[in-house]
Structures are given as C-alpha cells and as structure tokens.
N, C-alpha and C. Protein backbone atom coordinates (compact mmCIF):
# COMPACT_ATOMS: atom_id res chain seq x y z
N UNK A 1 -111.85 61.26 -8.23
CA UNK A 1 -112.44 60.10 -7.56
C UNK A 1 -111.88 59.99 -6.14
N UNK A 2 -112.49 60.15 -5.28
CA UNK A 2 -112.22 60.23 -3.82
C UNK A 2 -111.92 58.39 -2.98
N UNK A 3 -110.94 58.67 -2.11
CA UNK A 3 -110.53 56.98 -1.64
C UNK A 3 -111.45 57.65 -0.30
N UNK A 4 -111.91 56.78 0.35
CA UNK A 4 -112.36 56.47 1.63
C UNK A 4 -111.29 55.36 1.66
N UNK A 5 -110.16 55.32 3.25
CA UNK A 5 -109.59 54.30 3.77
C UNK A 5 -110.09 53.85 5.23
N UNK A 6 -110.17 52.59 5.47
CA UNK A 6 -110.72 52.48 6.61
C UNK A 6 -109.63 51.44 7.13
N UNK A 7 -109.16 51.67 9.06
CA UNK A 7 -108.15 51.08 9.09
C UNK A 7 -108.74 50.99 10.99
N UNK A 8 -108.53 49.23 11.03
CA UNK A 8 -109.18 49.28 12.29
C UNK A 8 -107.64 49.50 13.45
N UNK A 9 -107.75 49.85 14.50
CA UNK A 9 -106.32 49.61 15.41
C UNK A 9 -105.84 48.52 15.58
N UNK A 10 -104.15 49.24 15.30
CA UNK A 10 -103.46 47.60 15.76
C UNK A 10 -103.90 46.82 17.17
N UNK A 11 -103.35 45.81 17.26
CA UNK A 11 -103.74 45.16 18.75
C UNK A 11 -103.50 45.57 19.84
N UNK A 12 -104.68 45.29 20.71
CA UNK A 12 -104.65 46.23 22.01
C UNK A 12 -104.17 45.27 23.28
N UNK A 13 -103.65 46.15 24.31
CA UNK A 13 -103.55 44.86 25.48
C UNK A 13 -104.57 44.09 26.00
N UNK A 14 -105.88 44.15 25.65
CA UNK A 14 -106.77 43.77 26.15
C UNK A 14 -107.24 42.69 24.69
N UNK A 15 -106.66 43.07 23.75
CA UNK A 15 -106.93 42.27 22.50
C UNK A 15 -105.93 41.12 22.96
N UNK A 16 -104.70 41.04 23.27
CA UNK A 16 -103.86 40.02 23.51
C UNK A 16 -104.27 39.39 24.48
N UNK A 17 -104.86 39.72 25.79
CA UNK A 17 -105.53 39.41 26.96
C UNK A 17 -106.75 38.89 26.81
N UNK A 18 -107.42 38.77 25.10
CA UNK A 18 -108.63 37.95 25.31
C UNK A 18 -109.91 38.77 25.96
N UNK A 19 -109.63 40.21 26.09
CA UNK A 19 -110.75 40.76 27.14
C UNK A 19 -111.79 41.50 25.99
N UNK A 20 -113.15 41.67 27.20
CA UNK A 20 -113.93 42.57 26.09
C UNK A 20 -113.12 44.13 26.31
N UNK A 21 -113.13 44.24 25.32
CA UNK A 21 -112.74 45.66 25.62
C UNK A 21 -113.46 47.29 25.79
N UNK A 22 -114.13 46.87 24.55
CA UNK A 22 -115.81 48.42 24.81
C UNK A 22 -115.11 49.54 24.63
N UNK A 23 -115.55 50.25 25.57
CA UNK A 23 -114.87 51.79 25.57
C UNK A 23 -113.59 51.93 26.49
N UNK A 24 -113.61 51.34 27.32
CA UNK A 24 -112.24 50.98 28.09
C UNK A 24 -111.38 51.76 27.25
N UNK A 25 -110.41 52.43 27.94
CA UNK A 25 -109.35 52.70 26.72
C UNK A 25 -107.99 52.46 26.89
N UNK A 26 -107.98 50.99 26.47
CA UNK A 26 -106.66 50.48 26.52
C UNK A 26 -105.74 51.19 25.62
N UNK A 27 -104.37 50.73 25.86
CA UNK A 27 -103.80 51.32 24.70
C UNK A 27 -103.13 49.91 23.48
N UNK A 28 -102.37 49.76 22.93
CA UNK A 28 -101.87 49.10 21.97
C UNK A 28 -101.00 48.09 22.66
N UNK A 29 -101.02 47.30 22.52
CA UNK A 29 -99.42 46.11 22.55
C UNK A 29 -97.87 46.34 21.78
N UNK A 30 -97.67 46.06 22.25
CA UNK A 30 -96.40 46.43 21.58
C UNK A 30 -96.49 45.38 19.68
N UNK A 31 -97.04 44.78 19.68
CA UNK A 31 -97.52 43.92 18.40
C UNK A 31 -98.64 45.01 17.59
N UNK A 32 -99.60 45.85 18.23
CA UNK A 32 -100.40 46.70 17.48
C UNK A 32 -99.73 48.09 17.54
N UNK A 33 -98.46 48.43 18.24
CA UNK A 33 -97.71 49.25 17.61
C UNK A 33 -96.70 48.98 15.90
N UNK A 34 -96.29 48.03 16.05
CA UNK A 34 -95.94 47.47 15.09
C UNK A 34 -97.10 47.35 13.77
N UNK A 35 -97.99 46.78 14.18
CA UNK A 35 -98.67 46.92 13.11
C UNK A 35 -99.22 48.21 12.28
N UNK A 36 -99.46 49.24 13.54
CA UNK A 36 -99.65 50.35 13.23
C UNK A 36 -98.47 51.15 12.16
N UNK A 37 -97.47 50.83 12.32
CA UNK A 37 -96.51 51.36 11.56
C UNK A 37 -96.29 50.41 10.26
N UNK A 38 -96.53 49.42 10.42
CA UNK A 38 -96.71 48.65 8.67
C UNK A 38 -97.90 49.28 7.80
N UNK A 39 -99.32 49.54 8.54
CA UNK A 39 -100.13 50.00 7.89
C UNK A 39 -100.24 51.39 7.08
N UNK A 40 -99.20 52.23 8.29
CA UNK A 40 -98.69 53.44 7.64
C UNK A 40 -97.70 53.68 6.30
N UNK A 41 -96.51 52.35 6.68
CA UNK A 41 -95.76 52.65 5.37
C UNK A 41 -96.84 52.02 4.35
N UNK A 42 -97.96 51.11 4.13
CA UNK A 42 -98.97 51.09 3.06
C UNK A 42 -99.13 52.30 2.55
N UNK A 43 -99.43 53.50 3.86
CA UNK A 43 -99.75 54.94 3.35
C UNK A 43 -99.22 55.74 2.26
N UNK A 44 -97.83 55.41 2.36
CA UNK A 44 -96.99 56.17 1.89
C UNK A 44 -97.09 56.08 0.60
N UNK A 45 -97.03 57.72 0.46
CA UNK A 45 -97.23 57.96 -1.27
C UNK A 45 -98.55 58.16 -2.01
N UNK A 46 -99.52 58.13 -0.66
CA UNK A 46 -101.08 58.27 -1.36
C UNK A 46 -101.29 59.89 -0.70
N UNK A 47 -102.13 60.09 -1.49
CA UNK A 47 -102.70 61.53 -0.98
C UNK A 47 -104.07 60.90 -0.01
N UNK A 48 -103.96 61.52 1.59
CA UNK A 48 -105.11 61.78 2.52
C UNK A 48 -104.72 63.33 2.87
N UNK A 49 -106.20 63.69 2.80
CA UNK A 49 -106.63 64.94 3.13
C UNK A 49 -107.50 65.17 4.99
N UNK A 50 -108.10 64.26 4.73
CA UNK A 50 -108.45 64.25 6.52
C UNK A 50 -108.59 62.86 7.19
N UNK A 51 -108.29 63.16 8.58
CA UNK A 51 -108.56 61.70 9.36
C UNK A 51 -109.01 61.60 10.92
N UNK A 52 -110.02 60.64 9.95
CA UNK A 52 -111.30 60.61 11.44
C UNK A 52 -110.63 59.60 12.54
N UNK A 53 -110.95 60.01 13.54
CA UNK A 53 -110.60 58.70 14.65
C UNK A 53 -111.92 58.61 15.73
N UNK A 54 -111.75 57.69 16.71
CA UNK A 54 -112.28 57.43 17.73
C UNK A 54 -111.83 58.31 18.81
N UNK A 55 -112.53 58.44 20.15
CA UNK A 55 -111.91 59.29 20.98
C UNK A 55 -110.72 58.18 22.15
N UNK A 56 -110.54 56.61 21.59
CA UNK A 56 -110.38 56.17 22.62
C UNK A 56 -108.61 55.86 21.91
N UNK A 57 -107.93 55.71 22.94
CA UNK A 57 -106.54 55.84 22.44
C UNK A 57 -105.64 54.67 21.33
N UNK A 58 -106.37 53.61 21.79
CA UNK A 58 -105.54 52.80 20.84
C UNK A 58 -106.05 53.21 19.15
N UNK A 59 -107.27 53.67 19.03
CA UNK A 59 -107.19 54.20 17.84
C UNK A 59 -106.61 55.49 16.81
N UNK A 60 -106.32 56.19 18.04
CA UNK A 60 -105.90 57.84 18.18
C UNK A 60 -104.43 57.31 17.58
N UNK A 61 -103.77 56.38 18.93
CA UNK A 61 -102.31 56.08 18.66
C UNK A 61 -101.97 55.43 17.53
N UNK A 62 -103.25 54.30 17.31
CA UNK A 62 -102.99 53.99 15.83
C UNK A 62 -102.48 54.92 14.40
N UNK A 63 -103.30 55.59 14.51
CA UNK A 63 -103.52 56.45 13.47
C UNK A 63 -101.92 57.42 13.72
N UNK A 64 -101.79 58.16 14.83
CA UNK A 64 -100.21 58.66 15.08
C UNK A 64 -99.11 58.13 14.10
N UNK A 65 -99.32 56.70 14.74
CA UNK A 65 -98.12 55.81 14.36
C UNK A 65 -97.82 55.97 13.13
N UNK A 66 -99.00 55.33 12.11
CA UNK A 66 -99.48 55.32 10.63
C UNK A 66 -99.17 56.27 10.03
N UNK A 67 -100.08 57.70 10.67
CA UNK A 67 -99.29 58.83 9.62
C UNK A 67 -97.82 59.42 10.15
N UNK A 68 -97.13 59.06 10.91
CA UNK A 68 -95.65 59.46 11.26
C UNK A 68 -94.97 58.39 9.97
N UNK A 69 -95.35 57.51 10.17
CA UNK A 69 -94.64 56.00 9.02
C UNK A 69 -94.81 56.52 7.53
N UNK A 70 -95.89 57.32 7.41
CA UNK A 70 -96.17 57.48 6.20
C UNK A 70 -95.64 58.86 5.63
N UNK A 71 -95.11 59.49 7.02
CA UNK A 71 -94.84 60.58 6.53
C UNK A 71 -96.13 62.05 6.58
N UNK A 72 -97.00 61.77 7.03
CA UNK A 72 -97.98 62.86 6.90
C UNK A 72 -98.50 63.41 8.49
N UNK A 73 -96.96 63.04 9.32
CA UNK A 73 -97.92 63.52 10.45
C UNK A 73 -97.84 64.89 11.05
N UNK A 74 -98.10 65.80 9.62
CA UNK A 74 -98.66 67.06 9.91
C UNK A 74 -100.10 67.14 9.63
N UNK A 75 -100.74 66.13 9.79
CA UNK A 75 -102.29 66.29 9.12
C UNK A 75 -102.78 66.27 10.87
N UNK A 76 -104.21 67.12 11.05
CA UNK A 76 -104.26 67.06 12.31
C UNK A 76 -105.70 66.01 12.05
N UNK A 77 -105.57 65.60 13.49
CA UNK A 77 -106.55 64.40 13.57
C UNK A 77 -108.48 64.66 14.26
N UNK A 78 -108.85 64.87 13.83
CA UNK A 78 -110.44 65.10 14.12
C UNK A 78 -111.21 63.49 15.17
N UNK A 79 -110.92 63.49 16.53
CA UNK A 79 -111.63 62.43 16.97
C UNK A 79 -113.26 63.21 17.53
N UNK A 80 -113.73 61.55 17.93
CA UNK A 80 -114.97 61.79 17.97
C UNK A 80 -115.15 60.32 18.44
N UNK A 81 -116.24 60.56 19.56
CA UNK A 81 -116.74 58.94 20.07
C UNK A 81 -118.12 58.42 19.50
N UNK A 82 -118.18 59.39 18.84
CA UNK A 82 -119.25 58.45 17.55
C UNK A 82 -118.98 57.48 17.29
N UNK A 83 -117.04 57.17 16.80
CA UNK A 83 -116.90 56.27 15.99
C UNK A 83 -116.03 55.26 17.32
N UNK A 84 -116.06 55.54 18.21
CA UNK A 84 -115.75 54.71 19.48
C UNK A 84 -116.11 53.06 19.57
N UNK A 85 -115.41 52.24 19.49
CA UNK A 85 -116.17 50.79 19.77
C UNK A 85 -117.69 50.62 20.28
N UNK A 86 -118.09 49.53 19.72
CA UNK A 86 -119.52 49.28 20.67
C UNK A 86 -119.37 49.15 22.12
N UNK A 87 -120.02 49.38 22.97
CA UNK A 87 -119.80 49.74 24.48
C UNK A 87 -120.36 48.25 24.68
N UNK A 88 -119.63 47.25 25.28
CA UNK A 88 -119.91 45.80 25.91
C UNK A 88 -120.86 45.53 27.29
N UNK A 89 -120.79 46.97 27.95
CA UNK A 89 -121.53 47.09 29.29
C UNK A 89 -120.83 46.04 30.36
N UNK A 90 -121.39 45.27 31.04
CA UNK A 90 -120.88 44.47 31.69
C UNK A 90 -120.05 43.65 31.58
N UNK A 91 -119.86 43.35 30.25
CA UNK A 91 -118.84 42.38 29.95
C UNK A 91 -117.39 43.21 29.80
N UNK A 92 -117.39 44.22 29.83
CA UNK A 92 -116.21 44.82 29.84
C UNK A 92 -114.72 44.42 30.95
N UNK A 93 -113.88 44.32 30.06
CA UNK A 93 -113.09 44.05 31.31
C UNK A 93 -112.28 42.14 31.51
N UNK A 94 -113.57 41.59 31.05
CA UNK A 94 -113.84 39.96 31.30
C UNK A 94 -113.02 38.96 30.45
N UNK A 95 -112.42 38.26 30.48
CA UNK A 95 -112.09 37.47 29.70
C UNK A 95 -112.57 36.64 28.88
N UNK A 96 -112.88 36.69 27.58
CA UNK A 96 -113.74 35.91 26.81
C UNK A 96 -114.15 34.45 27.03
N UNK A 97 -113.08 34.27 27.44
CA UNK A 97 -112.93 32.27 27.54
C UNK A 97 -113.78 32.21 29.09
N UNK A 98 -113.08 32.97 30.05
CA UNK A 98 -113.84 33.04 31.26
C UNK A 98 -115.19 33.12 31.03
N UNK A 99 -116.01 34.50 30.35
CA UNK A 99 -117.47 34.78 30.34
C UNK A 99 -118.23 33.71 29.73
N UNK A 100 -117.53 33.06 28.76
CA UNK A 100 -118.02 31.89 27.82
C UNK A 100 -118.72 30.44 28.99
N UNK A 101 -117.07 30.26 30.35
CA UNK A 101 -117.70 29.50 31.15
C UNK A 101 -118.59 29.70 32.12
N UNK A 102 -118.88 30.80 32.24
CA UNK A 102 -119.77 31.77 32.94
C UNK A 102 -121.28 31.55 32.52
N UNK A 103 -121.73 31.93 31.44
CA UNK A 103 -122.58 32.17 31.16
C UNK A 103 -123.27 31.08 29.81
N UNK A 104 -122.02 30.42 29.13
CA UNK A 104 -121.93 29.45 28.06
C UNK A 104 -121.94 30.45 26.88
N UNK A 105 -121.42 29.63 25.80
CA UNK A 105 -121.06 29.97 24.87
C UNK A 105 -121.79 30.29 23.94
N UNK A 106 -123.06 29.52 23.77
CA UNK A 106 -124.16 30.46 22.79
C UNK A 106 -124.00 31.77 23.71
N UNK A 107 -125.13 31.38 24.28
CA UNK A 107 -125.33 33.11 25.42
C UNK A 107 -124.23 34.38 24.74
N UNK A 108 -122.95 33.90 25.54
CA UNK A 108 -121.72 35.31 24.89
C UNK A 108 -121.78 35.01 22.94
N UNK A 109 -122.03 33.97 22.35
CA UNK A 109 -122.09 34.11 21.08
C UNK A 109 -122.93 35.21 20.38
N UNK A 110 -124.23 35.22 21.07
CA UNK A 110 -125.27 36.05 20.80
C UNK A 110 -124.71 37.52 21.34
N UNK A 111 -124.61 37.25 22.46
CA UNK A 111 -124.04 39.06 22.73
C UNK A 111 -122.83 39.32 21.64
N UNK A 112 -122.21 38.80 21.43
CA UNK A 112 -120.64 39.19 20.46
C UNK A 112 -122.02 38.94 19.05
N UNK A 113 -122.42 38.63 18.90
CA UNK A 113 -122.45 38.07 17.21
C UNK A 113 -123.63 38.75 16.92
N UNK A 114 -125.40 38.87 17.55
CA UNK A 114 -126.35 39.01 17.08
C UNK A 114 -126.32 40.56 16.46
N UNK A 115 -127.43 40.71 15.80
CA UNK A 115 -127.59 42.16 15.31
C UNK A 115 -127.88 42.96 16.63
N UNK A 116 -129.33 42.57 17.08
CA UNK A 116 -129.82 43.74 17.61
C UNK A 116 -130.02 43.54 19.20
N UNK A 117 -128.93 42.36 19.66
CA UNK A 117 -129.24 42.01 20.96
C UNK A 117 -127.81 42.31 21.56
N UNK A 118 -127.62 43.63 22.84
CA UNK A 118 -126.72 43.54 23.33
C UNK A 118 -126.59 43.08 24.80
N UNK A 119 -125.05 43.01 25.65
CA UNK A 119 -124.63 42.31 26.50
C UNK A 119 -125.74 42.88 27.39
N UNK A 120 -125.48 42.18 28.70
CA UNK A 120 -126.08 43.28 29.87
C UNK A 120 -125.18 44.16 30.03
N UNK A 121 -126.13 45.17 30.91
CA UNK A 121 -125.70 46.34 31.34
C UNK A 121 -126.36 47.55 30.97
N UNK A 122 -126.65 48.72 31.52
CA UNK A 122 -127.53 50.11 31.22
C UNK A 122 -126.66 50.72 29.64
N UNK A 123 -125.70 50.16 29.73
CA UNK A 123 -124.72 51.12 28.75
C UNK A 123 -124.75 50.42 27.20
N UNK A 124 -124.68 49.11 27.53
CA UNK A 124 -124.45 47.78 26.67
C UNK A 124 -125.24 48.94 25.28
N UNK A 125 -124.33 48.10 24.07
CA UNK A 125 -124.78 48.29 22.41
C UNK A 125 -124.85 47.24 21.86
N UNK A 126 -125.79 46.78 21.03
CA UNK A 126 -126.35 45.95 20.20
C UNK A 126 -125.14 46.48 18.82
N UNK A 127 -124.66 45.78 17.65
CA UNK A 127 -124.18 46.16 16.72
C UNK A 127 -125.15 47.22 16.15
N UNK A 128 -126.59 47.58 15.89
CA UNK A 128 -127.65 48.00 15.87
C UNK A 128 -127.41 49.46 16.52
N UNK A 129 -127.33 49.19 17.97
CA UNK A 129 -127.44 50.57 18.44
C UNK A 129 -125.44 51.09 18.17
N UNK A 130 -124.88 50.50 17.81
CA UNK A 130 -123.40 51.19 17.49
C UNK A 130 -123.74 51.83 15.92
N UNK A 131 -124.37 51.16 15.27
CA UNK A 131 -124.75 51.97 13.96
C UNK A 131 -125.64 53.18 13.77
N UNK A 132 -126.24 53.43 15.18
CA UNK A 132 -126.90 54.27 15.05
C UNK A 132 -126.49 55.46 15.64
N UNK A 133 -125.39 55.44 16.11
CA UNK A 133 -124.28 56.60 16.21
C UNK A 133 -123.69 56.95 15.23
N UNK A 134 -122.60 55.88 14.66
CA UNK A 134 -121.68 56.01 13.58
C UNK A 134 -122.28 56.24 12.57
N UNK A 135 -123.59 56.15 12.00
CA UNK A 135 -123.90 56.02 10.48
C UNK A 135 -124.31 57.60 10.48
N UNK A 136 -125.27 58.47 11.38
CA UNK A 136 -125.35 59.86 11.23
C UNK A 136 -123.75 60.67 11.35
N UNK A 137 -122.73 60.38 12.01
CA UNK A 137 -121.41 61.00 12.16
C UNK A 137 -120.95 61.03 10.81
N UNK A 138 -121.06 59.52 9.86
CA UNK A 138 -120.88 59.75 8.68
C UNK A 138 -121.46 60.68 7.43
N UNK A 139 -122.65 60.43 7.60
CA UNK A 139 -123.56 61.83 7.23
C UNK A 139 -123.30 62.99 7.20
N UNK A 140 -122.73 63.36 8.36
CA UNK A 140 -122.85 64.78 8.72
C UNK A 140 -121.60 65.32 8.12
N UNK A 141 -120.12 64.32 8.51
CA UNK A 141 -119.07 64.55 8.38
C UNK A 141 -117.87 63.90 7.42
N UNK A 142 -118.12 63.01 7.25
CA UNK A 142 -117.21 62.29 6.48
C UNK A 142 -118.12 62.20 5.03
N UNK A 143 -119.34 61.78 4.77
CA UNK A 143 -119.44 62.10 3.41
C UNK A 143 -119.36 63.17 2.68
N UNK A 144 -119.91 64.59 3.31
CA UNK A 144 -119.30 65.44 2.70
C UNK A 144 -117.80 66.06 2.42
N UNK A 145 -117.17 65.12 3.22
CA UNK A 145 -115.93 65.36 2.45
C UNK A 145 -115.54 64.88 1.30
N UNK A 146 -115.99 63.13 1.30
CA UNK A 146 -116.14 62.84 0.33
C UNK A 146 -116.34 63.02 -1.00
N UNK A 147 -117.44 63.84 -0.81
CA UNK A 147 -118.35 64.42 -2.02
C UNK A 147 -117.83 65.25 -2.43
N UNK A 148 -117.00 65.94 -1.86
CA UNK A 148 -116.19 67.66 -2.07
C UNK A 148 -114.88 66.71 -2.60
N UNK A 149 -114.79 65.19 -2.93
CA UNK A 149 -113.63 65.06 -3.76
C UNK A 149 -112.14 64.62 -2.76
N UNK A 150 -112.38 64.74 -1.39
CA UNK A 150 -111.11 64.17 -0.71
C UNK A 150 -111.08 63.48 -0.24
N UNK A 151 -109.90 62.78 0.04
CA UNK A 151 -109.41 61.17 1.02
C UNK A 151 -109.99 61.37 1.68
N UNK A 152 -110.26 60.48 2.53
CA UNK A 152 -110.09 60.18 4.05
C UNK A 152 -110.13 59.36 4.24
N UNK A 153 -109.36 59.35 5.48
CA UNK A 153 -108.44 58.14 6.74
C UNK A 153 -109.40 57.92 7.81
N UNK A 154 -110.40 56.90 8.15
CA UNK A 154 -110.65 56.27 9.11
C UNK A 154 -110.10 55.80 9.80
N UNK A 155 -110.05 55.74 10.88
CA UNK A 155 -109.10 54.69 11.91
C UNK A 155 -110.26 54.51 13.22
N UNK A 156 -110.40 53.65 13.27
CA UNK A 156 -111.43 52.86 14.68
C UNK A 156 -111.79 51.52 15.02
N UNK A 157 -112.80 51.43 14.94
CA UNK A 157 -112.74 50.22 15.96
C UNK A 157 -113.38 48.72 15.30
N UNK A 158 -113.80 47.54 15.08
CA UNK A 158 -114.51 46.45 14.36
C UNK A 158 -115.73 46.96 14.35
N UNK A 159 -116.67 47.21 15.23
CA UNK A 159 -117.57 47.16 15.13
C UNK A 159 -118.19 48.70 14.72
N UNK A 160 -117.39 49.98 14.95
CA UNK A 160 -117.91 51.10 14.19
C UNK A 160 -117.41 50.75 12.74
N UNK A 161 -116.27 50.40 12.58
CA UNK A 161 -116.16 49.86 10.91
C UNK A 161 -117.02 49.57 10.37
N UNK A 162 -117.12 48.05 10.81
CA UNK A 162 -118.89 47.34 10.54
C UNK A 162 -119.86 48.14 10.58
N UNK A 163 -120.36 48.89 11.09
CA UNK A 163 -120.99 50.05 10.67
C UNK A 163 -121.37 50.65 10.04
N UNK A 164 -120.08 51.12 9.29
CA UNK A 164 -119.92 51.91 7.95
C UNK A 164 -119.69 50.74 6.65
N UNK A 165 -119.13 49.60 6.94
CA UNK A 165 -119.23 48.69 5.96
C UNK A 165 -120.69 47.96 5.58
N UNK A 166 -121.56 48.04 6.37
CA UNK A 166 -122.97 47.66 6.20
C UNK A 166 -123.47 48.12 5.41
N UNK A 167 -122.92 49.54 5.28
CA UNK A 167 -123.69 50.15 3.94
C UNK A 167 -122.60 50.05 2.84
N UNK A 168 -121.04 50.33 3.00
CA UNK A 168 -120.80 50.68 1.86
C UNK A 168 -120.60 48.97 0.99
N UNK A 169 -120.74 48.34 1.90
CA UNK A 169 -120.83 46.88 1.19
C UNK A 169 -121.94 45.88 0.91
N UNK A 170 -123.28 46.67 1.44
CA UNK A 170 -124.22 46.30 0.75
C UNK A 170 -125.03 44.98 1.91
N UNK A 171 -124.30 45.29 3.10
CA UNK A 171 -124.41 43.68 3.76
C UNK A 171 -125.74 43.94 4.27
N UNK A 172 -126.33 42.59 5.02
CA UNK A 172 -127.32 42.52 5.30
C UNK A 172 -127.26 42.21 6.98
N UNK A 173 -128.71 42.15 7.35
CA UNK A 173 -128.31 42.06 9.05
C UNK A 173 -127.63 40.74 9.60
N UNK A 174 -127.67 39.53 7.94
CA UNK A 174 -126.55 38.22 8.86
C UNK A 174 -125.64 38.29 8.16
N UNK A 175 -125.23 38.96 6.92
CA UNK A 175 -124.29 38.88 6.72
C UNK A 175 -122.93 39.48 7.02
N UNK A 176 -123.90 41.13 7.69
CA UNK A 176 -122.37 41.70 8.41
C UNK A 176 -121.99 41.22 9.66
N UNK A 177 -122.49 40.06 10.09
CA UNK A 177 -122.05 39.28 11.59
C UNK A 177 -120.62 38.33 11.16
N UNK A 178 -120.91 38.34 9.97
CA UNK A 178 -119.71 37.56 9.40
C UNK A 178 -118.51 38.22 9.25
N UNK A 179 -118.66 39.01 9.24
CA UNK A 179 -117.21 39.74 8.55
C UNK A 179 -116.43 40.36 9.77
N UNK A 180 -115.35 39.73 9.52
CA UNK A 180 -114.30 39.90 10.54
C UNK A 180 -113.25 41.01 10.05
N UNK A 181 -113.17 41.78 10.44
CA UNK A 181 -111.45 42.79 10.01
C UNK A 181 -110.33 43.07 11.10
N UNK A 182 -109.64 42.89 10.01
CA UNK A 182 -108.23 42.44 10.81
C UNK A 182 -107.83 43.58 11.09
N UNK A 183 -106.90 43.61 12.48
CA UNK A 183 -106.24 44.95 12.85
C UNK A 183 -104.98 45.01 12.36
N UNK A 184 -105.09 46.68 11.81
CA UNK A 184 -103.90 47.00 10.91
C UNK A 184 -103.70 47.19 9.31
N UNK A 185 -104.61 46.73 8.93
CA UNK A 185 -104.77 45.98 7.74
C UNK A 185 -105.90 47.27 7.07
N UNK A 186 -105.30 48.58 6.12
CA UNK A 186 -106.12 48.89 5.97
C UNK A 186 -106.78 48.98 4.37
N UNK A 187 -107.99 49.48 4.30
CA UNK A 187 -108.79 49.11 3.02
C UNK A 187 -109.25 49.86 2.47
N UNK A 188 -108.89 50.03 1.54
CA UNK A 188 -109.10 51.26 0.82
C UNK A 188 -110.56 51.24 -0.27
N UNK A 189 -111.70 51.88 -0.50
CA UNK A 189 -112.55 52.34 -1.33
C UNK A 189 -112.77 53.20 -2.47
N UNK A 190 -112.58 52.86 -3.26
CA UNK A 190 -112.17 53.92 -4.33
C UNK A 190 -114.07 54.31 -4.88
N UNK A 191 -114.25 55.64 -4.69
CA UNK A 191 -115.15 56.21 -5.35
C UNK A 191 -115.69 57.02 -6.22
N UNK A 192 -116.98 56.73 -6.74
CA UNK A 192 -117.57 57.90 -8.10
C UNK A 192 -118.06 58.77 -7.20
N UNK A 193 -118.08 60.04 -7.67
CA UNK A 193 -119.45 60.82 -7.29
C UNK A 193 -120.29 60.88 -8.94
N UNK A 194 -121.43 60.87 -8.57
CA UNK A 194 -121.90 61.20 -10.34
C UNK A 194 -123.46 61.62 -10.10
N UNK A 195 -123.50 63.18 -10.14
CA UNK A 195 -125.01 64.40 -9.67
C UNK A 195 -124.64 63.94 -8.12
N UNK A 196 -123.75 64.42 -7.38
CA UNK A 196 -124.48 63.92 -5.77
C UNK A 196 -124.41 62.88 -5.27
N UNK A 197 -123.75 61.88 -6.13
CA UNK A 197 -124.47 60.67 -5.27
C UNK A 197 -123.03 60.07 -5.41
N UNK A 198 -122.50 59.30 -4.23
CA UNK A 198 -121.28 58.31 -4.01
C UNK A 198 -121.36 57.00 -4.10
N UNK A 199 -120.57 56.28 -5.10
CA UNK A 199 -120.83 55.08 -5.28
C UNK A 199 -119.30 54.40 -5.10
N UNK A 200 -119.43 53.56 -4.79
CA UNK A 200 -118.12 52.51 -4.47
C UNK A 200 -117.96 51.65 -6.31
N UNK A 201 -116.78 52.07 -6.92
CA UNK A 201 -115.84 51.57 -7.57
C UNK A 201 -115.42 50.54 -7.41
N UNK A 202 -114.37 49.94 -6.29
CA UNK A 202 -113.47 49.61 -6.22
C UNK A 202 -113.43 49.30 -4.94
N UNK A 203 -112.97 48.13 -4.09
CA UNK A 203 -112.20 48.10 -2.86
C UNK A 203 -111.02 46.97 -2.45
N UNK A 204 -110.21 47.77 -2.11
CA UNK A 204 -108.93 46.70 -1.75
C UNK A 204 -108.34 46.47 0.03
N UNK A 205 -107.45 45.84 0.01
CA UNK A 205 -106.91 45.47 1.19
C UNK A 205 -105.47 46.45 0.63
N UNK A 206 -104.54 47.31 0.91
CA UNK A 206 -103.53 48.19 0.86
C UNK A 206 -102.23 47.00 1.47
C-alpha cells in the first residue's frame, strides 16, 4: 500500500511580510526553517522512495531541511515548476493589507479565493489554471509511481497542493476554496491500488 505525503513549505519571508508571493522565489524565515525540520523529524522512520518539489526555493529548501532531519538526505530531489505556486501576476510582491486598501477587499477576496478568476496581469493563474499544470505532472509522474507501489514526498506550494487535493479529496469547486494548509505540517495518504486503479484509504496530519 503506497503513502503519498504532501508537505506544503515552511514560512517564507514574504509569508511573514504579508506579501503575495507567486513565483517570486523567496526563501524561508528563519520560523519556516524551523518548521521545516519538525516536519522532517515526523519523517523519521517511514520509508520514502521519491520526492517531488517545486522549482522555487523555499520549497526545494524545505524539503532539504526535512529529509536531512529525517535522515534520508541521500534521496535525490526531482523539481519541476509544474508544481510551482499559482503565479499572482501583478499582485506579486504587494502587501496583502495594502492591496486590500487599494483595490478593497472583496475585489483581492475574489482574486485570492475564486475558482476560475485570476489577479491581473498577462501571467496571473486562476486556482483553475494552476490545476491545469499540476494535475497532468501528476499523471505523468507521480502516479505512476504510485501505482508501481512507492512513497512519495511532495513538497510545494498551497495552491499546487490544492490541486492535487481536489481530486484526492473529492472537493468541489467551493469547497476546495475552503481549505487552508498549514506550512510544515505534513499529510500523509495512505493507498489501495486494486486492477490499476488508486484509491485513498486513509489520511492523516503526521
């Protein structure tokens, strides 16, 4: 029975700073280093076989931290900006509380919250268009590992999470607006395969 773990990055300086962050690639706070290394000793003592990351660093470093804590950091790390944060476009950079008086607070509610409506900007992602990166990457790459029977270690971002939690949790287009995941904090999926097909067992908080 294969675990899928999914583990978003500890806190970033731009997470402490209130900013959008996007693809920017901040790195960690000294608080999401820390966390990064609590989430790792969770690790310890489980068997992972591979681990996906983002291409942007606080997730990369996350994941470092985690498997050094846990002891496994001879496993090499496979990134990819598939699984990269949703890109904020213009709002990048901005201070939440600031853009809020800017523009008001529904307005940035809808850009942060709606399904299929993103910020301005040429670049900007809808939660919608971030799933439509991440959900073929999973396809291609991470379920068949799955299926072949091994761990794997996610590490990325809220909203590529959300992503992959849309399906493996069944959510709907208002209900995954709800779900918040905490950085650091990772969650483990315990799965069947049975003819081909992967089904979720089990899921915990580690």
């Amino acid at each position: 029975m294969p675990t899928l773990i999914l583990l978003r990055h500890g806190q970033s300086q731009w997470n402490l700073e209130n900013r959008f962050t996007g693809w920017v690639d901040i790195d960690l706070s000294d608080a999401g280093r820390q966390e990064a290394q609590q989430a790792g000793e969770k690790l310890r003592g489980m068997k992972i076989d591979r681990v996906y990351t983002s291409r942007l660093m606080r997730a990369i470093n996350t994941a470092k931290i985690a498997l050094e804590a846990a002891g496994m950091q001879q496993l090499p790390m496979i990134e990819d900006q598939a699984l990269n944060e949703r890109h904020y476009g213009d709002l990048q950079g901005l201070n939440k509380a600031e853009t809020a008086a800017k523009y008001g607070d529904e307005q940035v509610h809808i850009w942060r919250r709606s399904f299929d409506v993103p910020p301005p900007g040429p670049e900007a992602e809808s939660l919608e268009l971030c799933m439509k990166r991440v959900m073929p990457y999973y396809q291609q790459h991470i379920l068949p590992d799955l299926l072949a029977g091994l761990n794997v270690l996610v590490v990325a971002h809220g909203n590529s999470l959300r992503s992959l939690m849309y399906t493996l949790d069944h959510h709907t287009n208002e209900s995954i607006l709800e779900l918040n995941i905490p950085t650091g904090v990772p969650i483990a999926y315990q799965m069947n395969v049975d003819e081909g097909v992967l089904k979720v067992v089990s899921k915990r908080d580690l």
